[in-house]
PDB file of N, CA and C in Angstrom:
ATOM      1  N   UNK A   1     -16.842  -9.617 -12.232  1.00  0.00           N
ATOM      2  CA  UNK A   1     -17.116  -8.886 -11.013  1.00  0.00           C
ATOM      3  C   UNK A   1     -17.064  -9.871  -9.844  1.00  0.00           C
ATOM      4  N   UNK A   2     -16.692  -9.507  -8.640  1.00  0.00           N
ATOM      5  CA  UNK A   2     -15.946 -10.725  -7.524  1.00  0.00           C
ATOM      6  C   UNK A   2     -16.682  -9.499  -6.294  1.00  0.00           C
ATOM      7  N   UNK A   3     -17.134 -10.333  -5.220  1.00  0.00           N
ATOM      8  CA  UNK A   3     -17.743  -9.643  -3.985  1.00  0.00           C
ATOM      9  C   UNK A   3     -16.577 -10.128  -2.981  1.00  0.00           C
ATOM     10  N   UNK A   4     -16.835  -9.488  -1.726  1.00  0.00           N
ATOM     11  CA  UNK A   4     -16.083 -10.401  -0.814  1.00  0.00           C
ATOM     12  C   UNK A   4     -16.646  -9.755   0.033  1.00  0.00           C
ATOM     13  N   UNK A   5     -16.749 -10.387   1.176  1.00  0.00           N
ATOM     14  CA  UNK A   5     -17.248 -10.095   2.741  1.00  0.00           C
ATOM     15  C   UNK A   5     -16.273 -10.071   3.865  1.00  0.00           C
ATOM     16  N   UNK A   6     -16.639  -8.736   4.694  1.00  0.00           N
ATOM     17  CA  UNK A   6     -15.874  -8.545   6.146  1.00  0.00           C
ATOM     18  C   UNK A   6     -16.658  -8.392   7.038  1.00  0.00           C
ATOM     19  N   UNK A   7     -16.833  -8.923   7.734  1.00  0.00           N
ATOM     20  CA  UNK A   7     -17.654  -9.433   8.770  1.00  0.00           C
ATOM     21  C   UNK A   7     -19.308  -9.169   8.233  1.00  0.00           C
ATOM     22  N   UNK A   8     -20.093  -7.945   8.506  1.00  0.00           N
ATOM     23  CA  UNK A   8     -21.282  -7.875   7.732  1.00  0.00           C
ATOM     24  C   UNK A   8     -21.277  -6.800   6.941  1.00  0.00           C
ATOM     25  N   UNK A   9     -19.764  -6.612   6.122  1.00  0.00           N
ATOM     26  CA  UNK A   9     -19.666  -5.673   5.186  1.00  0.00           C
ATOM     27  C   UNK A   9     -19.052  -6.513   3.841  1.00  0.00           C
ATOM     28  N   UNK A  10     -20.272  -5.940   2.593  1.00  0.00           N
ATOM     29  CA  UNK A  10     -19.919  -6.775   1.532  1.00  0.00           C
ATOM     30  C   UNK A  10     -19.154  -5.763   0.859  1.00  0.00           C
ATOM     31  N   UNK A  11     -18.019  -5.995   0.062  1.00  0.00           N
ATOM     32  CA  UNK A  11     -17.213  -5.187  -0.795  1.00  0.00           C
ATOM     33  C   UNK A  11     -17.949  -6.089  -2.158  1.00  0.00           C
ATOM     34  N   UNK A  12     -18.015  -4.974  -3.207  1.00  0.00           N
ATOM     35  CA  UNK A  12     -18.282  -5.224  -4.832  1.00  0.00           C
ATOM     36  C   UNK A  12     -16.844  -4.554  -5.833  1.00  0.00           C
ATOM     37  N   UNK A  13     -16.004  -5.605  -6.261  1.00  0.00           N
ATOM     38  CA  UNK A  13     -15.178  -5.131  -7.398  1.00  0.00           C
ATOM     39  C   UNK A  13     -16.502  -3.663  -8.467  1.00  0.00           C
ATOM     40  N   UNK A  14     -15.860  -2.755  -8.206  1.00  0.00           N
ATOM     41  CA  UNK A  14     -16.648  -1.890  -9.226  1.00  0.00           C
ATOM     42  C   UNK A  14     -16.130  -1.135 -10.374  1.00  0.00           C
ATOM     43  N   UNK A  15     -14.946  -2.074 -10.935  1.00  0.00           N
ATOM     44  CA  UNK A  15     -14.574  -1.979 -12.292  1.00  0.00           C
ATOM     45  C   UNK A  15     -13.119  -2.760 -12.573  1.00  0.00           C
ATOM     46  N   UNK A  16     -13.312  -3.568 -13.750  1.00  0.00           N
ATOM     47  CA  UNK A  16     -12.410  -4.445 -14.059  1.00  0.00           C
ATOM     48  C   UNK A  16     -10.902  -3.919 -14.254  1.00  0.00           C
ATOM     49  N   UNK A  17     -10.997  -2.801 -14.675  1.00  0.00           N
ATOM     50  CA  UNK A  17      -9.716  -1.433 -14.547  1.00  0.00           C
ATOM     51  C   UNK A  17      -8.962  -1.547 -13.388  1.00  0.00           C
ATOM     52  N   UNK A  18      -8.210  -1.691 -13.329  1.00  0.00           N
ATOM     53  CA  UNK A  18      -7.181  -1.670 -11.820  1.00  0.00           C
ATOM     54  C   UNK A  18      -6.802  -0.477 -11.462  1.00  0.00           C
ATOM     55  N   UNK A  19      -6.678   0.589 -12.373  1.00  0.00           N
ATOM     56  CA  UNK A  19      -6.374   2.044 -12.209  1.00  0.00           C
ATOM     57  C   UNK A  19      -7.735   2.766 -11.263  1.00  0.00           C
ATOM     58  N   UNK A  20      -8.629   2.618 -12.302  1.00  0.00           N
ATOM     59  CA  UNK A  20     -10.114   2.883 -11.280  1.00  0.00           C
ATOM     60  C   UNK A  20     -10.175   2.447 -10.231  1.00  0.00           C
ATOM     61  N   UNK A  21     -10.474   1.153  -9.976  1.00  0.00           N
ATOM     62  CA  UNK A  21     -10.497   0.578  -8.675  1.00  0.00           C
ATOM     63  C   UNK A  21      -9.865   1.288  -7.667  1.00  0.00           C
ATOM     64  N   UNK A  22      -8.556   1.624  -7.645  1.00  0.00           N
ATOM     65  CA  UNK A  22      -7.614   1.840  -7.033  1.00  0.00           C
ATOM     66  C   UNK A  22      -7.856   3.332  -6.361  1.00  0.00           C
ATOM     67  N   UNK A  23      -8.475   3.953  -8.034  1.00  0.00           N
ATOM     68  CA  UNK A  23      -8.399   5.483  -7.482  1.00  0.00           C
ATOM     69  C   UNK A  23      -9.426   5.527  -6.717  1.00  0.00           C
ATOM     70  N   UNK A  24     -10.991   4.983  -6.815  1.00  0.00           N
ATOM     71  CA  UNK A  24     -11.583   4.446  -6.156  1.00  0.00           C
ATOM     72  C   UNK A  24     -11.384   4.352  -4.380  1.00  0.00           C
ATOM     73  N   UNK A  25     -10.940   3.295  -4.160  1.00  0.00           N
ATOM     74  CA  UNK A  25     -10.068   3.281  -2.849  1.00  0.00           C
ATOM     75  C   UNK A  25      -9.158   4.637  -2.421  1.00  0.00           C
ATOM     76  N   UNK A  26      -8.646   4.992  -3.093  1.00  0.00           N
ATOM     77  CA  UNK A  26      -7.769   6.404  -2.859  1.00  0.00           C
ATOM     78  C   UNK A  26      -8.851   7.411  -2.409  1.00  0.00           C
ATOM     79  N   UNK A  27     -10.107   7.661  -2.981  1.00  0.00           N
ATOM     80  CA  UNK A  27     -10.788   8.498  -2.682  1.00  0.00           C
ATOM     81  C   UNK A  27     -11.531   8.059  -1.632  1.00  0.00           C
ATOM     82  N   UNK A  28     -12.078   7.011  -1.090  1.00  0.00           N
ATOM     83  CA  UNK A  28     -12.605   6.553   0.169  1.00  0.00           C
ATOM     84  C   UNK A  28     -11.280   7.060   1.142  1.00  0.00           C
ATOM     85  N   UNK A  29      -9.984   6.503   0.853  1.00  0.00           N
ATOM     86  CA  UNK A  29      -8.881   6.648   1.858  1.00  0.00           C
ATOM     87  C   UNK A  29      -8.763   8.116   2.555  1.00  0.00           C
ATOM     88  N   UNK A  30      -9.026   8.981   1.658  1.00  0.00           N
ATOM     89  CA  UNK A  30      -9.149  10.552   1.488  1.00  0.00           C
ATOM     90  C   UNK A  30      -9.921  11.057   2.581  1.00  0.00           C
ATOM     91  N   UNK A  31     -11.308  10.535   2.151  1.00  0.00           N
ATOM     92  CA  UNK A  31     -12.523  10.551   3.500  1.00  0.00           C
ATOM     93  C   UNK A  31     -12.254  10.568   4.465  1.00  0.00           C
ATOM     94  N   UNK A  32     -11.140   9.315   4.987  1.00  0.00           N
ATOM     95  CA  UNK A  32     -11.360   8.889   6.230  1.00  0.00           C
ATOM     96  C   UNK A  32     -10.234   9.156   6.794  1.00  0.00           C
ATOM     97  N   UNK A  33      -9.078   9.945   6.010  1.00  0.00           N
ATOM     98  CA  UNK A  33      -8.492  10.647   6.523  1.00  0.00           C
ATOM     99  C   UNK A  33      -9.017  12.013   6.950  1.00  0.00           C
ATOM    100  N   UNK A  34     -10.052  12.831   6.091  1.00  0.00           N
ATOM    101  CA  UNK A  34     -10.521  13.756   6.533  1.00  0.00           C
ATOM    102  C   UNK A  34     -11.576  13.951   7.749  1.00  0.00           C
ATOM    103  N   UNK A  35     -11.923  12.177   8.182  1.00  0.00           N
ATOM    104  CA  UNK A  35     -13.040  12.280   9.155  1.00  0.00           C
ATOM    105  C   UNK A  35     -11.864  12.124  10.411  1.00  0.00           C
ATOM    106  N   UNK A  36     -10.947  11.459  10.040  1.00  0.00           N
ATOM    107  CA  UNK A  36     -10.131  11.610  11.438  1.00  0.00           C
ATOM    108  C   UNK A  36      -9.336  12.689  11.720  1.00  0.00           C
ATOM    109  N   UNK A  37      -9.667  13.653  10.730  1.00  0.00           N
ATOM    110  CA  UNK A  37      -8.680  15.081  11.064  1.00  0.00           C
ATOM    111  C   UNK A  37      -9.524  16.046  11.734  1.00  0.00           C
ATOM    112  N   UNK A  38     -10.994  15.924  11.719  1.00  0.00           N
ATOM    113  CA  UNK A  38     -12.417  16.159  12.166  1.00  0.00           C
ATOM    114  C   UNK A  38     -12.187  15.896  13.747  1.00  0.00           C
ATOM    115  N   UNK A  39     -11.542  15.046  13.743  1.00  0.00           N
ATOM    116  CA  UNK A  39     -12.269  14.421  15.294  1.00  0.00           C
ATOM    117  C   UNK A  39     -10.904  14.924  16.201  1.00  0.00           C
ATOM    118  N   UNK A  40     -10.080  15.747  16.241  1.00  0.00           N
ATOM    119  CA  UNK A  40      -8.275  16.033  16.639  1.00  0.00           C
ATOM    120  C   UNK A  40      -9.205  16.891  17.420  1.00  0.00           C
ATOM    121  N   UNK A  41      -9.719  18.122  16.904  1.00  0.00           N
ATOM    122  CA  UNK A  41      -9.991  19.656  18.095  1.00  0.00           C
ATOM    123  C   UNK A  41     -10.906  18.816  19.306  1.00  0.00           C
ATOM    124  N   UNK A  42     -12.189  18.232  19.133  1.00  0.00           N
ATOM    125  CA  UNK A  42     -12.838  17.629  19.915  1.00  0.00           C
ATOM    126  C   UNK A  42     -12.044  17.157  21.102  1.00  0.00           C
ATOM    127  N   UNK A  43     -10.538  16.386  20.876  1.00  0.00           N
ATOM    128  CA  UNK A  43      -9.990  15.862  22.085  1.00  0.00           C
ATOM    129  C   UNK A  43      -8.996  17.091  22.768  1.00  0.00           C
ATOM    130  N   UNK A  44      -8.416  17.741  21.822  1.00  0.00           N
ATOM    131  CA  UNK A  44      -7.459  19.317  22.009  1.00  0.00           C
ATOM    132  C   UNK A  44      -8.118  19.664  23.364  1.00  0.00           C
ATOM    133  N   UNK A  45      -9.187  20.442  23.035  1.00  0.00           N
ATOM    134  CA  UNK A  45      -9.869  21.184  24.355  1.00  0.00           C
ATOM    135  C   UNK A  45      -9.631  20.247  25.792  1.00  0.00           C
ATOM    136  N   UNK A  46      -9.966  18.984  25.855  1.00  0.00           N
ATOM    137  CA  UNK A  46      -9.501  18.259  27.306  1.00  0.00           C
ATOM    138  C   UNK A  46      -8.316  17.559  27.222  1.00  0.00           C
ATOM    139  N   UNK A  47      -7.433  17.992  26.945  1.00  0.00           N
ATOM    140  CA  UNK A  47      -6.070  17.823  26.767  1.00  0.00           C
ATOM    141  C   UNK A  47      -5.568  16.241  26.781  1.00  0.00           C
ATOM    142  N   UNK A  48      -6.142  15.662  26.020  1.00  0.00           N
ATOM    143  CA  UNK A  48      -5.817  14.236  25.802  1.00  0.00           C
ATOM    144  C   UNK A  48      -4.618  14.013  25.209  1.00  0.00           C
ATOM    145  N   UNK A  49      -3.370  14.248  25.389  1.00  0.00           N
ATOM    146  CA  UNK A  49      -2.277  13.932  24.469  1.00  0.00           C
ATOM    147  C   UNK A  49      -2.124  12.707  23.602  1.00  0.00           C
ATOM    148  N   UNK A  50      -2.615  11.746  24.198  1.00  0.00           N
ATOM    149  CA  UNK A  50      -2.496  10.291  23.658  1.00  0.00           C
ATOM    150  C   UNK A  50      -3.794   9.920  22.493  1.00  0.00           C
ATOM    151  N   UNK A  51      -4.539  10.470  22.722  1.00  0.00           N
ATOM    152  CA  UNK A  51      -5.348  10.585  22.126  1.00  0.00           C
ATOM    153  C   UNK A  51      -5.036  11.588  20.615  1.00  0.00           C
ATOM    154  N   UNK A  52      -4.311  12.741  21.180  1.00  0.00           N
ATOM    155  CA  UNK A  52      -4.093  13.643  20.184  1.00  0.00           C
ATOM    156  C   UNK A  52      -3.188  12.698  18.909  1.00  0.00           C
ATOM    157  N   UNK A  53      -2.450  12.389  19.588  1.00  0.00           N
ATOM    158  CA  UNK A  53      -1.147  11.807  19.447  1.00  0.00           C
ATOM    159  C   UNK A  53      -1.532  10.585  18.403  1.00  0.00           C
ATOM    160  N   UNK A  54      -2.744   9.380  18.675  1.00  0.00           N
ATOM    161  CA  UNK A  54      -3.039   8.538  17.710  1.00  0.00           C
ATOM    162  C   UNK A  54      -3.576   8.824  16.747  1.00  0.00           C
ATOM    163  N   UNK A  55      -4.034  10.171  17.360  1.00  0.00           N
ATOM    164  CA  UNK A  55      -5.320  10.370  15.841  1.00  0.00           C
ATOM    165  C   UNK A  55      -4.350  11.128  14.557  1.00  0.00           C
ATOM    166  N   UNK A  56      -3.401  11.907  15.722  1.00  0.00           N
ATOM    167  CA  UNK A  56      -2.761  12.528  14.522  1.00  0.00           C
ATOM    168  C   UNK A  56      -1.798  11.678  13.660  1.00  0.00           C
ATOM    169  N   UNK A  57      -0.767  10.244  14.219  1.00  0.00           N
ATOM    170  CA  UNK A  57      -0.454   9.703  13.125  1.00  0.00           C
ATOM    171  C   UNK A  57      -1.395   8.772  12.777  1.00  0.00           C
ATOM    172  N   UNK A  58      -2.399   8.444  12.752  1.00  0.00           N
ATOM    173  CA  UNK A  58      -3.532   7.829  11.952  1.00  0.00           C
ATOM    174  C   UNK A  58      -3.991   8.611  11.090  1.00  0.00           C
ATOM    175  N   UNK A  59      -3.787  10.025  11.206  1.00  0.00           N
ATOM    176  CA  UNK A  59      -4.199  10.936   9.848  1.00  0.00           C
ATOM    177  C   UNK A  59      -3.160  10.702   9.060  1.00  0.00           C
ATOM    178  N   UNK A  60      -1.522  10.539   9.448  1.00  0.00           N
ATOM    179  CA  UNK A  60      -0.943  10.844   8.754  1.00  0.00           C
ATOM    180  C   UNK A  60      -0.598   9.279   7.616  1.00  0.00           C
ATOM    181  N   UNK A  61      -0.644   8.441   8.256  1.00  0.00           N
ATOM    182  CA  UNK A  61      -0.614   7.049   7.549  1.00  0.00           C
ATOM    183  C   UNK A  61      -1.730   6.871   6.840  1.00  0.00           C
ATOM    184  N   UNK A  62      -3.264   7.407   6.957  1.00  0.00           N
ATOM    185  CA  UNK A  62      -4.511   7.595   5.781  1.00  0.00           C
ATOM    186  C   UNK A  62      -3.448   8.550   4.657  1.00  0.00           C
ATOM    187  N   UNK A  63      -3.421   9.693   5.458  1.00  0.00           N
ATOM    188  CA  UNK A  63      -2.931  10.734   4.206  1.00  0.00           C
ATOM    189  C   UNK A  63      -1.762  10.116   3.303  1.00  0.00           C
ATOM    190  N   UNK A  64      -0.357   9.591   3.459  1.00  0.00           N
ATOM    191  CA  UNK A  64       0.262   8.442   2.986  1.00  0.00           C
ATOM    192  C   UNK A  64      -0.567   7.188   2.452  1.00  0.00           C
ATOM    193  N   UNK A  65      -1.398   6.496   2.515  1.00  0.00           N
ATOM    194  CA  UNK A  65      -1.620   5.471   1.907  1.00  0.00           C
ATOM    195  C   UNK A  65      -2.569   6.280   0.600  1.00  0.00           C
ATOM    196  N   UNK A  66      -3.562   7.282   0.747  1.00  0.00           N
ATOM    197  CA  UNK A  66      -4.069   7.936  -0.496  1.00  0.00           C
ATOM    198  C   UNK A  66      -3.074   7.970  -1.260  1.00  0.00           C
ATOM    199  N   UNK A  67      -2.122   9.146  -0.958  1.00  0.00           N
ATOM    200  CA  UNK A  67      -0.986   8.733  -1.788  1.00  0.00           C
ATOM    201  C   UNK A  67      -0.423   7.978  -2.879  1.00  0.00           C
ATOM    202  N   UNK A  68      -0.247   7.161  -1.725  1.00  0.00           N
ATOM    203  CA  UNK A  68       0.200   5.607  -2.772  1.00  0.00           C
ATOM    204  C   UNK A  68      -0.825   5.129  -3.230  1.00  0.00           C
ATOM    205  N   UNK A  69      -1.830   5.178  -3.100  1.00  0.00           N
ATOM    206  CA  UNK A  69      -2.903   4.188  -3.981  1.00  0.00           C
ATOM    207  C   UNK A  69      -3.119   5.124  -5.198  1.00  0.00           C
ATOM    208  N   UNK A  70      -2.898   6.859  -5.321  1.00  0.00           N
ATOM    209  CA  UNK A  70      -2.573   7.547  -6.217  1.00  0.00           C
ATOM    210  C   UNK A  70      -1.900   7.084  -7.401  1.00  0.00           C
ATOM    211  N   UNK A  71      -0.790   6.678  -6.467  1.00  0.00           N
ATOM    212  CA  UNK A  71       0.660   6.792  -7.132  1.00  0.00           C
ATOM    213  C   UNK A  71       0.341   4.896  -8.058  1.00  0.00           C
ATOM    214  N   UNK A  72       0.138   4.107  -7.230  1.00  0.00           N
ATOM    215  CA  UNK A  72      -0.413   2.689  -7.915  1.00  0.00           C
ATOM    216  C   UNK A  72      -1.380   3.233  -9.361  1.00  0.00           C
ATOM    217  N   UNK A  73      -2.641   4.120  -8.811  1.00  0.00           N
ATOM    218  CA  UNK A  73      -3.743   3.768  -9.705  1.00  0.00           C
ATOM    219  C   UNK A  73      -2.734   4.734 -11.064  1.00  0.00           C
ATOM    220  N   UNK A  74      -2.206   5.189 -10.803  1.00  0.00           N
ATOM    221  CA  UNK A  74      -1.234   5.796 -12.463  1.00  0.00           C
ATOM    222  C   UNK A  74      -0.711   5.009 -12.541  1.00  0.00           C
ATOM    223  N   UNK A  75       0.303   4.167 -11.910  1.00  0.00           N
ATOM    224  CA  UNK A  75       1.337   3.652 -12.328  1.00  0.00           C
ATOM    225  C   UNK A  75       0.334   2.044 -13.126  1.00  0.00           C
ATOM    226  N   UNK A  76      -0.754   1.577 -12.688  1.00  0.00           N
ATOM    227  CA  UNK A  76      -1.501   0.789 -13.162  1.00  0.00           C
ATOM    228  C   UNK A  76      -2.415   1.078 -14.333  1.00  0.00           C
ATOM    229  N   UNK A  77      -2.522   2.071 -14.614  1.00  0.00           N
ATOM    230  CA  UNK A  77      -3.163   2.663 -15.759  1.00  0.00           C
ATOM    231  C   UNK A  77      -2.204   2.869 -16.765  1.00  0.00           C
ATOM    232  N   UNK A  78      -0.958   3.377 -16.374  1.00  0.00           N
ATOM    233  CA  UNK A  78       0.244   2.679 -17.954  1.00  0.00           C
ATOM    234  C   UNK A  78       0.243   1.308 -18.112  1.00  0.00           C
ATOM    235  N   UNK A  79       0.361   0.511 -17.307  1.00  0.00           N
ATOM    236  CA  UNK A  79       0.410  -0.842 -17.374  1.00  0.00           C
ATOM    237  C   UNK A  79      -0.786  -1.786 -18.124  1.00  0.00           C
ATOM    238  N   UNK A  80      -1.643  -1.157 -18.041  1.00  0.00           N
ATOM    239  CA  UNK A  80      -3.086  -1.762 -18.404  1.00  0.00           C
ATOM    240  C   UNK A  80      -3.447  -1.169 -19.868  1.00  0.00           C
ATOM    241  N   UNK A  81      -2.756  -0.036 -20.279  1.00  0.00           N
ATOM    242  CA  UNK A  81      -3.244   0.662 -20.844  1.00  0.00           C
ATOM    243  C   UNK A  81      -1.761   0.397 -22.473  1.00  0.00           C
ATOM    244  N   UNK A  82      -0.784  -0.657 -21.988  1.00  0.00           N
ATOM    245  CA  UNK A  82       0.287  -1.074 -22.500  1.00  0.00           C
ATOM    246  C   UNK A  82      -0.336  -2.407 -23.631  1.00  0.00           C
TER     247      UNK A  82
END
């Protein structure tokens, strides 16, 4: 098990599995795509385009990286599992 620190946030490896881990991360990624799809109507109503505009491809590059960390945590679970 391996920690690592970002600024005053500690990350904990929470399973030696690379598939887990991964899906792990995929499901946090998920979140925070769904908290930034949360926050789009809030700016809609005062017509922030630029605003609209970052949040919406910042949803869309969360929603893409779940994805792939999907697509990793299978493709790492044959591999591990070889």
């Amino acid at each position: 098990m391996w920690a690592r620190t970002f600024g005053s946030v500690q990350t904990v490896a929470m399973s030696t599995n690379p598939s887990a881990a991964l899906a792990v991360i995929a499901d946090h990624v998920e979140r925070y795509h769904e908290q930034v799809a949360d926050l789009v109507p809030q700016y809609q109503s005062d017509d922030q385009g630029d605003m609209i505009n970052a949040l919406v491809e910042s949803e869309r590059a969360l929603r893409q990286a779940a994805r792939l960390l999907r697509k990793a945590a299978k493709t790492a679970n044959g591999a591990h599992g070889a």
